[in-house]
N, C-alpha and C. Protein backbone atom coordinates (compact mmCIF):
# COMPACT_ATOMS: atom_id res chain seq x y z
N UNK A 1 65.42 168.99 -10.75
CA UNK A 1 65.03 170.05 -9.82
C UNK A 1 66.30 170.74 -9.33
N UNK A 2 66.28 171.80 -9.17
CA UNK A 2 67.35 172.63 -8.85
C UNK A 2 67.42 172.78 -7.89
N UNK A 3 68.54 173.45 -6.97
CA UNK A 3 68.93 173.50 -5.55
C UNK A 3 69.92 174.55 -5.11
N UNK A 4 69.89 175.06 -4.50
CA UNK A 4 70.80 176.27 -4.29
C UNK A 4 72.38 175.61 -3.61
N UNK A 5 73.13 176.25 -4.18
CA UNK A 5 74.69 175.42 -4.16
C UNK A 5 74.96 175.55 -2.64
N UNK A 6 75.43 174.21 -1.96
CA UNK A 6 75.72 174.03 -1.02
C UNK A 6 77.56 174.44 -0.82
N UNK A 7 77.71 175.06 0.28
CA UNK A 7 79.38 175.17 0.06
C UNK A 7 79.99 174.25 0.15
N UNK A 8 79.35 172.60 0.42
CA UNK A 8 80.80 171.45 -0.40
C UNK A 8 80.55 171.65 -2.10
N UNK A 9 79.76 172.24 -2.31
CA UNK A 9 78.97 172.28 -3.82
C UNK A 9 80.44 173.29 -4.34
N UNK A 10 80.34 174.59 -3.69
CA UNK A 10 81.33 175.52 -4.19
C UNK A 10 82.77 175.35 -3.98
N UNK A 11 82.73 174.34 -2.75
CA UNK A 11 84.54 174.05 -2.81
C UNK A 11 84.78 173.00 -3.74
N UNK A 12 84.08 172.27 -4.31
CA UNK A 12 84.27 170.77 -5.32
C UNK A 12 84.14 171.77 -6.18
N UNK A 13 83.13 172.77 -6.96
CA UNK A 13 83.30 173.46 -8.06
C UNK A 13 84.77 174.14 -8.20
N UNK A 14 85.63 174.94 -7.07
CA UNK A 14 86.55 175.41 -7.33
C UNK A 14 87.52 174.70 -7.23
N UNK A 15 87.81 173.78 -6.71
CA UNK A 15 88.60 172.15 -7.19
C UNK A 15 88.86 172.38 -9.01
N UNK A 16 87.22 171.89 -9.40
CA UNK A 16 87.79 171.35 -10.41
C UNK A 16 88.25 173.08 -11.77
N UNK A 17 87.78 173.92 -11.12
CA UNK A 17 88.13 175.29 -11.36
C UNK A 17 89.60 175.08 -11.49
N UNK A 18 90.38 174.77 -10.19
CA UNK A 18 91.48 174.98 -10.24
C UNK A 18 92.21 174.22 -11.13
N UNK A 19 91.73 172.70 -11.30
CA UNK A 19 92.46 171.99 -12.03
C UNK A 19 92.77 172.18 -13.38
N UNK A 20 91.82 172.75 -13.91
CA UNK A 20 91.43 172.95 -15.63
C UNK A 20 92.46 174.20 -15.87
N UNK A 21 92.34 174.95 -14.91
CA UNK A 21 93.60 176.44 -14.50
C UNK A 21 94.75 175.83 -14.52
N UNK A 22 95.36 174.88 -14.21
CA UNK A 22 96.41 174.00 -13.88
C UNK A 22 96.54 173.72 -15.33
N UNK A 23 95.72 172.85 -15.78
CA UNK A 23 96.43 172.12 -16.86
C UNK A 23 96.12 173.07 -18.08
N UNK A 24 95.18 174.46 -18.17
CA UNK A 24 95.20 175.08 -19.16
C UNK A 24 96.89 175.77 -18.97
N UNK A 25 97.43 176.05 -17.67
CA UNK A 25 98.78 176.87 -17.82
C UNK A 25 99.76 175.68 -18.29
N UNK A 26 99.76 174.37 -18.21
CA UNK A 26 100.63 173.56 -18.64
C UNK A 26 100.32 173.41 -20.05
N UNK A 27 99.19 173.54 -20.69
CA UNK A 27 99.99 173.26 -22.29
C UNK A 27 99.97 174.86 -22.85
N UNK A 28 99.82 175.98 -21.94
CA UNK A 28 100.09 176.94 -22.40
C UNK A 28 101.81 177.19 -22.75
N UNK A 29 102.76 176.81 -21.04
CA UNK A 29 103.49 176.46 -21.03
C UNK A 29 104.31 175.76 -22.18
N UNK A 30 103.23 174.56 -22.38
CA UNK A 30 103.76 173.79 -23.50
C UNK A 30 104.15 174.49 -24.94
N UNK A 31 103.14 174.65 -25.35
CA UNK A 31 103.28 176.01 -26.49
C UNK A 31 103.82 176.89 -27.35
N UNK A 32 104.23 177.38 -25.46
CA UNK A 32 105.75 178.59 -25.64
C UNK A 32 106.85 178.34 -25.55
N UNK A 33 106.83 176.82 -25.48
CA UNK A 33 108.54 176.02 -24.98
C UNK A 33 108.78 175.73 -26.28
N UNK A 34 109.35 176.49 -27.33
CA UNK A 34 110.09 176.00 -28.60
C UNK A 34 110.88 175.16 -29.02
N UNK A 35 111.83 175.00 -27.75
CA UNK A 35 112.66 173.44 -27.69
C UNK A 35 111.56 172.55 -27.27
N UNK A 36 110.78 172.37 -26.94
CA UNK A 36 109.86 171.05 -26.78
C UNK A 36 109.03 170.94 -28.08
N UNK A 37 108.48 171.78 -28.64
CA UNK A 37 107.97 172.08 -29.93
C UNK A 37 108.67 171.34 -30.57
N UNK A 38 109.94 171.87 -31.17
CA UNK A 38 111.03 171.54 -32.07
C UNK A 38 111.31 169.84 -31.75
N UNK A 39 111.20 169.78 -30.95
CA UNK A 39 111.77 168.37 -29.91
C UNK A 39 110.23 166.92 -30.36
N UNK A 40 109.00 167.46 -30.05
CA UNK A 40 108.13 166.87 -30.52
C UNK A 40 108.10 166.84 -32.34
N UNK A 41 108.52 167.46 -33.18
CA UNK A 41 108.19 167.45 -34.45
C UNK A 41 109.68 166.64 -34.79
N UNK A 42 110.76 166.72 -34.07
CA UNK A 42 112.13 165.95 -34.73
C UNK A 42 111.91 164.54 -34.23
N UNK A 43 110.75 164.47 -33.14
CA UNK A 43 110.24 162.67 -32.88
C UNK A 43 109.52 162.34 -33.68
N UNK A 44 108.55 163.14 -33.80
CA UNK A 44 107.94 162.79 -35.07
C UNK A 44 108.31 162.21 -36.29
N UNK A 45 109.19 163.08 -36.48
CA UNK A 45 110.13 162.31 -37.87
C UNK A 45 111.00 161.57 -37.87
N UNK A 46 111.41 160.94 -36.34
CA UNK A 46 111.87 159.78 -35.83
C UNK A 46 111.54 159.11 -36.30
N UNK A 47 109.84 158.80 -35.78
CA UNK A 47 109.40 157.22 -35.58
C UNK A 47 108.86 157.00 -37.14
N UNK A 48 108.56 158.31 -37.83
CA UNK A 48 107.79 157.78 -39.18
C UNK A 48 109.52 157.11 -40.24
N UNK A 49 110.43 158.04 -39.97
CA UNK A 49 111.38 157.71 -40.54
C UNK A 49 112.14 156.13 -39.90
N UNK A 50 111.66 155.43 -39.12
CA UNK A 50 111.72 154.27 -38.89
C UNK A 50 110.91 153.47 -39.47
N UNK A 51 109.77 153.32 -38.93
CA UNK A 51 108.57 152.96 -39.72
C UNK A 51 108.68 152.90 -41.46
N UNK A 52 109.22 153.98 -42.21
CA UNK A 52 109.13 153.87 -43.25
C UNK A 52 109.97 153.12 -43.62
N UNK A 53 111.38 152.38 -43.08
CA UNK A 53 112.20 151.86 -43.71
C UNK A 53 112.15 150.79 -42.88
N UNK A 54 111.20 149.70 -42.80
CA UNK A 54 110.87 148.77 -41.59
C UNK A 54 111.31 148.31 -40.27
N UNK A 55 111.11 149.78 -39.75
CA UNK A 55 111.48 149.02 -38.12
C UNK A 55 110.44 149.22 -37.66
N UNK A 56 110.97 149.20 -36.18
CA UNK A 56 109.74 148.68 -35.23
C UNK A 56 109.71 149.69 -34.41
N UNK A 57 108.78 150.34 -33.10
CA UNK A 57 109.11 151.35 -32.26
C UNK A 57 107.96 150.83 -31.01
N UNK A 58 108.82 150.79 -30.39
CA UNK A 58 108.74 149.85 -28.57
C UNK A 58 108.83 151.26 -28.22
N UNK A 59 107.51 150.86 -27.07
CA UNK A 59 107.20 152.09 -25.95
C UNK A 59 106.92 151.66 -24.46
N UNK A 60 107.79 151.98 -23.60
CA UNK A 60 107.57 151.78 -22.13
C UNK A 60 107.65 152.85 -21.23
N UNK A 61 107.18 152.50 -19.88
CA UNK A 61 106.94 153.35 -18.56
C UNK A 61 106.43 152.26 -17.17
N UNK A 62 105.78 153.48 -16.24
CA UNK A 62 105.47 153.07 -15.40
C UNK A 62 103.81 153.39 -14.99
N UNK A 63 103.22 152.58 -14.25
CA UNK A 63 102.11 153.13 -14.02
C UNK A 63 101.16 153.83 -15.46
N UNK A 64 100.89 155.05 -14.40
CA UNK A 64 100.23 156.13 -15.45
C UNK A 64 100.86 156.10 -17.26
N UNK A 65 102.30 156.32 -17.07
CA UNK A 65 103.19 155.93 -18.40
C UNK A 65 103.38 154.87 -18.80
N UNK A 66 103.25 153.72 -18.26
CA UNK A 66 103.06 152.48 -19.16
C UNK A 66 101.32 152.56 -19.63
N UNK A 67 100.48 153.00 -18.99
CA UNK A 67 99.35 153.40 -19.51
C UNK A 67 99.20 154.04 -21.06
N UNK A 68 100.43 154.87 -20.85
CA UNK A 68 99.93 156.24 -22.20
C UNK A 68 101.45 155.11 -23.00
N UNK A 69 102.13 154.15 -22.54
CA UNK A 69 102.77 153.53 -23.64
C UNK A 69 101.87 152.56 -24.59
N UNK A 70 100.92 152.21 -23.81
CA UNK A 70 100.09 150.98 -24.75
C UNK A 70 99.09 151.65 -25.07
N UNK A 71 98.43 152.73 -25.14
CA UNK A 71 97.91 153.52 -25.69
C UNK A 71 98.36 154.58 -26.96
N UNK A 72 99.91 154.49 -26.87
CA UNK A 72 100.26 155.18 -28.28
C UNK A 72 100.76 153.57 -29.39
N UNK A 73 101.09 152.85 -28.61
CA UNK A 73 101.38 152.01 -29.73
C UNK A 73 100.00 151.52 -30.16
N UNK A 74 98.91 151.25 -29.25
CA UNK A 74 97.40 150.69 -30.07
C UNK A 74 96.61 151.36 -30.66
N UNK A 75 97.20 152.91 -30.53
CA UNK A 75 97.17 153.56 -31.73
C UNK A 75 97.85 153.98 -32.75
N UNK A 76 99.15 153.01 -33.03
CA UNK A 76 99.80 153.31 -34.64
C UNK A 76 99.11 151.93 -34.73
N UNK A 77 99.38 150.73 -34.22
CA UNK A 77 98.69 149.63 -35.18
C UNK A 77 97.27 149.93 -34.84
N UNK A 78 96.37 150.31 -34.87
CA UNK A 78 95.01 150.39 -35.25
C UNK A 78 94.80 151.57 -36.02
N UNK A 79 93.97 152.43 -34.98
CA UNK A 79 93.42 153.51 -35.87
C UNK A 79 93.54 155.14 -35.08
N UNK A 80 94.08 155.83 -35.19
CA UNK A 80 94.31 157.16 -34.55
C UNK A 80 92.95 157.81 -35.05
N UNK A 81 93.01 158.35 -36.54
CA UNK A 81 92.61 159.50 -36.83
C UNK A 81 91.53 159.12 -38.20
N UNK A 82 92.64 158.70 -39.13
CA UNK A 82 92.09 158.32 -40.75
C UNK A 82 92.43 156.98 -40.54
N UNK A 83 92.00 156.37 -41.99
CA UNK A 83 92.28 154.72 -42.04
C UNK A 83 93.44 154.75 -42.66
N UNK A 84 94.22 153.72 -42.01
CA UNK A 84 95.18 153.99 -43.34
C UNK A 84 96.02 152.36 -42.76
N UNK A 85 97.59 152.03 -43.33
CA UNK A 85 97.95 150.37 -42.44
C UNK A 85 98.13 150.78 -41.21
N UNK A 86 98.07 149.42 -40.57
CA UNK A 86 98.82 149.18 -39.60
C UNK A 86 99.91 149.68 -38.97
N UNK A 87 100.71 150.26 -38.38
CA UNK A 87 101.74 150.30 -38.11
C UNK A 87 102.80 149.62 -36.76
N UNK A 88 103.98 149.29 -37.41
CA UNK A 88 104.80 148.42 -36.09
C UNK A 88 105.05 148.98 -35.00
N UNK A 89 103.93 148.95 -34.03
CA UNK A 89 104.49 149.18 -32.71
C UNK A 89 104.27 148.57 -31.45
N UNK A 90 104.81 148.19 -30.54
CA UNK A 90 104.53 147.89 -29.34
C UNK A 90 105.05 148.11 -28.00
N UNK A 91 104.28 147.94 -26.96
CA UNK A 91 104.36 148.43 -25.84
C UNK A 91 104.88 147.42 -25.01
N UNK A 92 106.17 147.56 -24.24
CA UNK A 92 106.28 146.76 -23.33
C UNK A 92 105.68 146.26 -22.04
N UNK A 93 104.40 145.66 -22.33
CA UNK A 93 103.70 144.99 -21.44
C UNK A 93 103.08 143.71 -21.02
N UNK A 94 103.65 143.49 -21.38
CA UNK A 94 103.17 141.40 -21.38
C UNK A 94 103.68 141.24 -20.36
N UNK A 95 102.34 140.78 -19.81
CA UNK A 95 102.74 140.50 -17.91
C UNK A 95 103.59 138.94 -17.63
N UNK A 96 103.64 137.89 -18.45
CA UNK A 96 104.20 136.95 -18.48
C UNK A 96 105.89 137.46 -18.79
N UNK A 97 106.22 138.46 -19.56
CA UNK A 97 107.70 139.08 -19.54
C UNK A 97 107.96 139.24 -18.28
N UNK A 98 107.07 140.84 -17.91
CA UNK A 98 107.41 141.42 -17.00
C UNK A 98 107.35 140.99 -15.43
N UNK A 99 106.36 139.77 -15.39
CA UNK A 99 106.95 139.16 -14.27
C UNK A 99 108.15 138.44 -14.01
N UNK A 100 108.45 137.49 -15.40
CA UNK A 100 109.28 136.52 -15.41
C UNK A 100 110.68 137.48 -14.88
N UNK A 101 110.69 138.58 -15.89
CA UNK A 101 112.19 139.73 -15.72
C UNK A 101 112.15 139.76 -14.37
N UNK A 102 111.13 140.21 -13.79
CA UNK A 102 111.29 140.64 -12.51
C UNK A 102 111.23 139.99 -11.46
N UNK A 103 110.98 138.76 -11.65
CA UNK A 103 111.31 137.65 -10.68
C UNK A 103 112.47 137.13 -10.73
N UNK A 104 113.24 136.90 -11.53
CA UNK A 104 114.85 135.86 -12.09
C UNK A 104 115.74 137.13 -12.00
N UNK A 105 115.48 138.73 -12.85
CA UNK A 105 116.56 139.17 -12.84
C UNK A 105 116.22 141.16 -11.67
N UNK A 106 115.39 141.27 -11.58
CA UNK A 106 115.15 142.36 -10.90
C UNK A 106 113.97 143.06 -11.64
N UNK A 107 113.26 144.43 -10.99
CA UNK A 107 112.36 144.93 -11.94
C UNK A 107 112.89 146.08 -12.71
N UNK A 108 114.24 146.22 -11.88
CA UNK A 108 115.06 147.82 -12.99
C UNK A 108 115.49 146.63 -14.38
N UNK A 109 115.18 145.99 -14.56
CA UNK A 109 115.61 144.97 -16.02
C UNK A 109 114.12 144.25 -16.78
N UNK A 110 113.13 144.65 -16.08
CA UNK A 110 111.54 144.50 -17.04
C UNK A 110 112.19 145.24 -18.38
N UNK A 111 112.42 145.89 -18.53
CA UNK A 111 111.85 146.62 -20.18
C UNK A 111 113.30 146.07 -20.74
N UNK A 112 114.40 146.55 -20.26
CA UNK A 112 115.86 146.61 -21.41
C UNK A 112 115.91 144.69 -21.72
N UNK A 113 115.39 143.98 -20.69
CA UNK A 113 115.80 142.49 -21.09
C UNK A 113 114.41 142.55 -22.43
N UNK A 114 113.68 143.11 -22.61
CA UNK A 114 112.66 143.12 -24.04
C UNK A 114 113.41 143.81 -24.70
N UNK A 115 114.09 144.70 -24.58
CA UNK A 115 114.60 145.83 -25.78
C UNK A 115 115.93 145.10 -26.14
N UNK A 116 117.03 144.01 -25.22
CA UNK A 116 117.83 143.31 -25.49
C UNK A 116 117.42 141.92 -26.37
N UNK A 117 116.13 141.42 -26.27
CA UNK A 117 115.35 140.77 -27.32
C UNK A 117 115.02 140.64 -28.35
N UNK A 118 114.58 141.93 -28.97
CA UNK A 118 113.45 142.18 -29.60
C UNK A 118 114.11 143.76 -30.52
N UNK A 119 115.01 144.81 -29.83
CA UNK A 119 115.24 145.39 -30.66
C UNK A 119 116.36 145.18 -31.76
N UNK A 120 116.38 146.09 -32.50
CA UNK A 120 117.16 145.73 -33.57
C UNK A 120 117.60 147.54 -34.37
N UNK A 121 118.71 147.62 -34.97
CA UNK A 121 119.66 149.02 -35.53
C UNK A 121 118.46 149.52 -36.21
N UNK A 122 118.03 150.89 -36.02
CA UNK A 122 117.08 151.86 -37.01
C UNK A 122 115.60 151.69 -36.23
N UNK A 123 115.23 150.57 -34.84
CA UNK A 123 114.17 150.94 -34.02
C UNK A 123 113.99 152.01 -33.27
N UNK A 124 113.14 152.00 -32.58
CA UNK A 124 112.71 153.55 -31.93
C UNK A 124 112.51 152.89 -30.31
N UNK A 125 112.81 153.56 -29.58
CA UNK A 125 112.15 153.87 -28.05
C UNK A 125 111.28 155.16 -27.52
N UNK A 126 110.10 154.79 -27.57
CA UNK A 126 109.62 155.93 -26.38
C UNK A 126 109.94 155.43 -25.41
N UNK A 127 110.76 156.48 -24.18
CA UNK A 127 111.02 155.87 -23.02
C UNK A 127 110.27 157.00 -22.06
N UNK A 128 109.35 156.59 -21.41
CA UNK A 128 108.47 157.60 -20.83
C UNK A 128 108.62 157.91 -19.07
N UNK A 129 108.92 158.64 -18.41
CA UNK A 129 109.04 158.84 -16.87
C UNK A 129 108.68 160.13 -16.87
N UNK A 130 107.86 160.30 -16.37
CA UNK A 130 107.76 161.75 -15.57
C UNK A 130 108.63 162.79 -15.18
N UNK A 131 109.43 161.57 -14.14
CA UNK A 131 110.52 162.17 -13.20
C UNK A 131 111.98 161.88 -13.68
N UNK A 132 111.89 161.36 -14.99
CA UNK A 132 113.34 161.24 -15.89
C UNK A 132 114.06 160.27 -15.43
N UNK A 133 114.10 159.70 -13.81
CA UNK A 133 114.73 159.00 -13.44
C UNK A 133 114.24 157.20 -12.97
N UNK A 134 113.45 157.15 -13.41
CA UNK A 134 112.84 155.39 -13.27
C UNK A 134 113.89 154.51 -13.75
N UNK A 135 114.58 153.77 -13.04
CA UNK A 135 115.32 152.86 -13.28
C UNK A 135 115.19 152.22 -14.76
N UNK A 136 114.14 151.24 -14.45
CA UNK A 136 113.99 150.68 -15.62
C UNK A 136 113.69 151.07 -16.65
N UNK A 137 113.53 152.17 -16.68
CA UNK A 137 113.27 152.90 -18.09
C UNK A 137 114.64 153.57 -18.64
N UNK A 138 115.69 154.01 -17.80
CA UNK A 138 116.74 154.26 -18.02
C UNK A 138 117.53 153.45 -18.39
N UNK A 139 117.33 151.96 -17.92
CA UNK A 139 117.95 150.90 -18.19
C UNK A 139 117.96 150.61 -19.65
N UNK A 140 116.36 150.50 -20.11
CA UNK A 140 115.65 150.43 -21.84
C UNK A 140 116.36 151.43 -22.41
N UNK A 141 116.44 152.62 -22.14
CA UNK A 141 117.19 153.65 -22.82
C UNK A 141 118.69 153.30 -23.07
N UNK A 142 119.53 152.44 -22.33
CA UNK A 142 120.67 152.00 -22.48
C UNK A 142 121.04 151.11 -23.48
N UNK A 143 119.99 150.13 -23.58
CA UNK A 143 119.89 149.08 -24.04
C UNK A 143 119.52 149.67 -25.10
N UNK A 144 118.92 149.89 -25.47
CA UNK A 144 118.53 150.71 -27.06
C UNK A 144 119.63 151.27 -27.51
N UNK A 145 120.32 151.97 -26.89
CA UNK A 145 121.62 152.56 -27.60
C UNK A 145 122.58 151.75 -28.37
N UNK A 146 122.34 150.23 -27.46
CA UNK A 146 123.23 149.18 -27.11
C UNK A 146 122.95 148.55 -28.61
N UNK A 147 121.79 148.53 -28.88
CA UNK A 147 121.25 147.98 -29.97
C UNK A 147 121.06 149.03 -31.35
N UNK A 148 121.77 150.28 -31.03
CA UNK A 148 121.59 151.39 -31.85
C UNK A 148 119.93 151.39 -32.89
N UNK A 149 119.60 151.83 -31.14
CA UNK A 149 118.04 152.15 -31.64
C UNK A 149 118.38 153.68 -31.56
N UNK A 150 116.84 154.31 -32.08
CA UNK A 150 116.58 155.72 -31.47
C UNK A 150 116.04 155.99 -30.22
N UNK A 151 116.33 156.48 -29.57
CA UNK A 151 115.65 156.57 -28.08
C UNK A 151 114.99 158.20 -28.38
N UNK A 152 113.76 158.01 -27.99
CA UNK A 152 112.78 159.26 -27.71
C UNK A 152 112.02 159.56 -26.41
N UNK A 153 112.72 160.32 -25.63
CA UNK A 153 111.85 160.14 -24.38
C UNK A 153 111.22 161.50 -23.53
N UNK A 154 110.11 161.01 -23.13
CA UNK A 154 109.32 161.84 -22.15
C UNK A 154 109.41 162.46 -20.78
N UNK A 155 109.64 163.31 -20.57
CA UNK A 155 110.22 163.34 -19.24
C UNK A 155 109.08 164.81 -18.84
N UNK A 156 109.44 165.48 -17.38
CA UNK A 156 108.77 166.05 -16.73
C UNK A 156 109.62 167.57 -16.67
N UNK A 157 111.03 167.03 -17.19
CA UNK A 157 112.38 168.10 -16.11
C UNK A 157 113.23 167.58 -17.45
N UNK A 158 113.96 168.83 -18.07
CA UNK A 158 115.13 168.51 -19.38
C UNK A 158 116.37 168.21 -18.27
N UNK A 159 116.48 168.55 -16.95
CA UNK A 159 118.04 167.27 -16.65
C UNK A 159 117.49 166.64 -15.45
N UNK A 160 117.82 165.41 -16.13
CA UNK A 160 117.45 164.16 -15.51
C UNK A 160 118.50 162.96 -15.77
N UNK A 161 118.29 161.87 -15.20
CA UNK A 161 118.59 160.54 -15.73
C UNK A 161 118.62 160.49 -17.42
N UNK A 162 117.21 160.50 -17.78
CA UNK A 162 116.90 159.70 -19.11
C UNK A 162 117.04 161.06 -20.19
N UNK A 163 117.26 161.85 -19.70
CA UNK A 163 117.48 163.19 -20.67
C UNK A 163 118.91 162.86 -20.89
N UNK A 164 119.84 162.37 -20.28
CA UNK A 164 121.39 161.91 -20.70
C UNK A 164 121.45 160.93 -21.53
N UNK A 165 120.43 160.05 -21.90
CA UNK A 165 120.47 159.36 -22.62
C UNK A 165 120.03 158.88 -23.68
N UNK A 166 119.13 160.40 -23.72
CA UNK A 166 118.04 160.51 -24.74
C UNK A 166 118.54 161.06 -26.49
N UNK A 167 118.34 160.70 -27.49
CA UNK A 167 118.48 161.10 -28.92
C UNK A 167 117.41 162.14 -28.82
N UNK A 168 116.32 162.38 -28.66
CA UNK A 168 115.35 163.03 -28.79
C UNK A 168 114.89 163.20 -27.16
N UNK A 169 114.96 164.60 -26.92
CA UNK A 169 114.14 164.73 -25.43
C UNK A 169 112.95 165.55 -25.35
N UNK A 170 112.00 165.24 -25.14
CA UNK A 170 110.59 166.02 -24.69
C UNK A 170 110.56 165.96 -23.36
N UNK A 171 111.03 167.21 -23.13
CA UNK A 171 110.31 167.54 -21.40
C UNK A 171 109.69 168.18 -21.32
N UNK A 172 108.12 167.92 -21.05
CA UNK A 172 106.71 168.71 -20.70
C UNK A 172 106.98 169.76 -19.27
N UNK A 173 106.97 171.25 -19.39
CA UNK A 173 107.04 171.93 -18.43
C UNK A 173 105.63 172.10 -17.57
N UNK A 174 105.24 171.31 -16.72
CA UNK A 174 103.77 170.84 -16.45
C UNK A 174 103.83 171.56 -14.98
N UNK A 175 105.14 171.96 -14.32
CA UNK A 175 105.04 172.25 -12.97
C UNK A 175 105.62 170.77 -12.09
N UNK A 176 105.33 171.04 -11.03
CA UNK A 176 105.68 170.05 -9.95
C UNK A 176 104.71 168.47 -9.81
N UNK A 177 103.20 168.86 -10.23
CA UNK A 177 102.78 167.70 -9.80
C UNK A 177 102.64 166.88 -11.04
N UNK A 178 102.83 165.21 -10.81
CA UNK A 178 102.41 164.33 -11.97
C UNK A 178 101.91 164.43 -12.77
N UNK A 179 100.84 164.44 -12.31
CA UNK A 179 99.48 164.48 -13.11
C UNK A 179 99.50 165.49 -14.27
N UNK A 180 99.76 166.75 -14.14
CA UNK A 180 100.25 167.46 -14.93
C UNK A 180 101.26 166.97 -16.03
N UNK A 181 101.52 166.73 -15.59
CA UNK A 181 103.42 166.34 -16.75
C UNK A 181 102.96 164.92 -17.58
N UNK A 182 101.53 164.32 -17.32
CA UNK A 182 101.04 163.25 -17.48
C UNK A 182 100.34 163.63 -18.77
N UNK A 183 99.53 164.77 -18.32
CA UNK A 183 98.38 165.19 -19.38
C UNK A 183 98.97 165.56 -20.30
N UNK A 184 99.98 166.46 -20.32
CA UNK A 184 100.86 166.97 -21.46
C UNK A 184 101.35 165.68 -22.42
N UNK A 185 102.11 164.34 -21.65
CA UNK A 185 102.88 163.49 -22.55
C UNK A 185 101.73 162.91 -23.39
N UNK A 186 100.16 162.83 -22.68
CA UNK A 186 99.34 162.06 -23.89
C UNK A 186 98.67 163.10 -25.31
N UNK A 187 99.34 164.22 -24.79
CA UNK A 187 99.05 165.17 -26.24
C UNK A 187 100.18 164.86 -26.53
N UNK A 188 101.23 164.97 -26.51
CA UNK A 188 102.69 164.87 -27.10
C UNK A 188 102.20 163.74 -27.44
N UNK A 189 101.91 162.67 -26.79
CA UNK A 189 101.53 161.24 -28.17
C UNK A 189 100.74 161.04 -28.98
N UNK A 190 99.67 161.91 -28.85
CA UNK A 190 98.95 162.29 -29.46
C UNK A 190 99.94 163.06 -31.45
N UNK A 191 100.48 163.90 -30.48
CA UNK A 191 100.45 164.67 -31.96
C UNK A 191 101.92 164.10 -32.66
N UNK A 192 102.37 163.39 -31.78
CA UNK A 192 103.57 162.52 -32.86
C UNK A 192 102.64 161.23 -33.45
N UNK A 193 101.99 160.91 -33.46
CA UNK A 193 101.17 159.86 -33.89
C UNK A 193 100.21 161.02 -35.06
N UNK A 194 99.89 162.22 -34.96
CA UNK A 194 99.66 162.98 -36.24
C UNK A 194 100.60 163.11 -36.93
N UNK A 195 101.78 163.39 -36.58
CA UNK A 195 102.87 163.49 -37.33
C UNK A 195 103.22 162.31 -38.26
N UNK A 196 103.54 161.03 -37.77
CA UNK A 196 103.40 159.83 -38.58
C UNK A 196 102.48 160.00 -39.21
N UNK A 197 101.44 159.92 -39.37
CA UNK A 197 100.18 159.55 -40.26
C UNK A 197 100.40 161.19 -41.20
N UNK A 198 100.78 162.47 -40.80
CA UNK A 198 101.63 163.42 -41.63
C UNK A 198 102.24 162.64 -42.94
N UNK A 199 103.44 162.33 -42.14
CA UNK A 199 104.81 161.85 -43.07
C UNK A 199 104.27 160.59 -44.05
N UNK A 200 103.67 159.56 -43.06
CA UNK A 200 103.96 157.96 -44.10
C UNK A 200 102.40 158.25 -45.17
N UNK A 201 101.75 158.91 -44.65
CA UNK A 201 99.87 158.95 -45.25
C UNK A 201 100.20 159.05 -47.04
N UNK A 202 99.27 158.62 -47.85
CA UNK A 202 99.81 158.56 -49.62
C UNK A 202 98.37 159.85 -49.15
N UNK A 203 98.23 160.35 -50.72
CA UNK A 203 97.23 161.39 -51.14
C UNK A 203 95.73 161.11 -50.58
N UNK A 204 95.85 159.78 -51.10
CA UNK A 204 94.23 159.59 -50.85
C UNK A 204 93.78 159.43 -48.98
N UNK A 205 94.66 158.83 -48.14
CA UNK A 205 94.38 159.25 -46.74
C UNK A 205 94.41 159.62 -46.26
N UNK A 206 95.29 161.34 -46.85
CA UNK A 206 95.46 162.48 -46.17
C UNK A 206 94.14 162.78 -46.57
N UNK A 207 93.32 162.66 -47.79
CA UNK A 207 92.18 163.62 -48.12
C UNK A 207 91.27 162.86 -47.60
N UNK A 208 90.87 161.76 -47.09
CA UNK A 208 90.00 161.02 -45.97
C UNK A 208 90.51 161.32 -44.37
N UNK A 209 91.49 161.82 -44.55
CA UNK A 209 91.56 161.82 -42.49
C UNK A 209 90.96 163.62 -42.68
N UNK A 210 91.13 164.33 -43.91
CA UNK A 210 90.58 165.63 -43.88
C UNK A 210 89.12 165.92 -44.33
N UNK A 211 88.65 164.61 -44.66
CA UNK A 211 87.49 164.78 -44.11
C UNK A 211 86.15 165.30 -43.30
């Protein structure tokens, strides 16, 4: 049954009006930023050019970004798009690590004491912050160097912390608030995870993911 719009009806409608306005100007933004373009397709051929010659590619953050980190790695080892293998990746999140780190040695040392572990010369880092400057993610970015990984990272703002330390920098021009600069990095993982399955895919699973 229908009802004639109440004005909390029309201020919640122009809410979410505004938001969709918001994030349609951020990947418009995105788009027209050619160094981020360029910047997403040279990660791309990062991680597949790791991958193809067996390494591994570790992805961390915080919050919201450790969110979209275990979400791009459980989608190279499972399934993105087409079928095709497995691929080596993982997310720094094992709460038995990340407490232990952060109880004995601090929490700016959760991720780099895994990347001082576990990485190894020709791996990859997504190192993901919003605000470029999260300790511990800057820390992982160090440590990767340390271990002459590739570091690929996400950021909100091209100078920052983790943009100094970055091999590859994607900074999503999303504006001021999070959330924004959020939505953008899970298309950016999005389409470097097309890009891999691009590069490593043989004939026959490019013509099944085109399906």
């Amino acid at each position: 049954m229908s009802r004639a719009a109440t004005g909390e009806d029309r201020r919640g409608e122009a809410i979410v009006a505004d938001a969709l306005a918001q994030a349609a100007a951020a990947l418009a933004s995105l788009r027209a930023d050619t160094a981020a373009v360029a910047a997403i397709a040279h990660g791309g051929e990062a991680v597949a050019r790791c991958l193809r010659a067996g390494g591994r590619v570790f992805s961390c953050g915080n919050g919201g970004s450790l969110c979209d980190a275990m979400h791009f790695a459980e989608e190279l080892t499972g399934r993105f798009r087409g079928d095709r293998p497995g691929y080596a990746a993982t997310a720094i999140a094992d709460p038995g690590h990340l407490s232990c780190v952060a109880n004995d040695f601090g929490f700016d040392q959760v991720f780099s004491r895994y990347v001082q572990a576990h990485g190894r010369p020709g791996d990859v880092l997504v190192a993901i912050s919003t605000s470029g400057t999260s300790p511990n993610v800057v820390a992982a970015a160090h440590a990767a160097h340390a271990a002459d990984m590739t570091v690929i990272a996400l950021t909100g703002r091209a100078e920052c912390a983790l943009a100094d330390v970055a091999d590859v920098l994607i900074a999503t021009p999303a504006g001021r608030y999070s959330d924004r600069v959020q939505e953008l990095h899970i298309k950016v993982l999005h389409t470097l995870i097309e890009l891999v399955e691009h590069h490593l895919a043989g004939p026959a699973e490019r013509a099944a993911g085109a399906a």
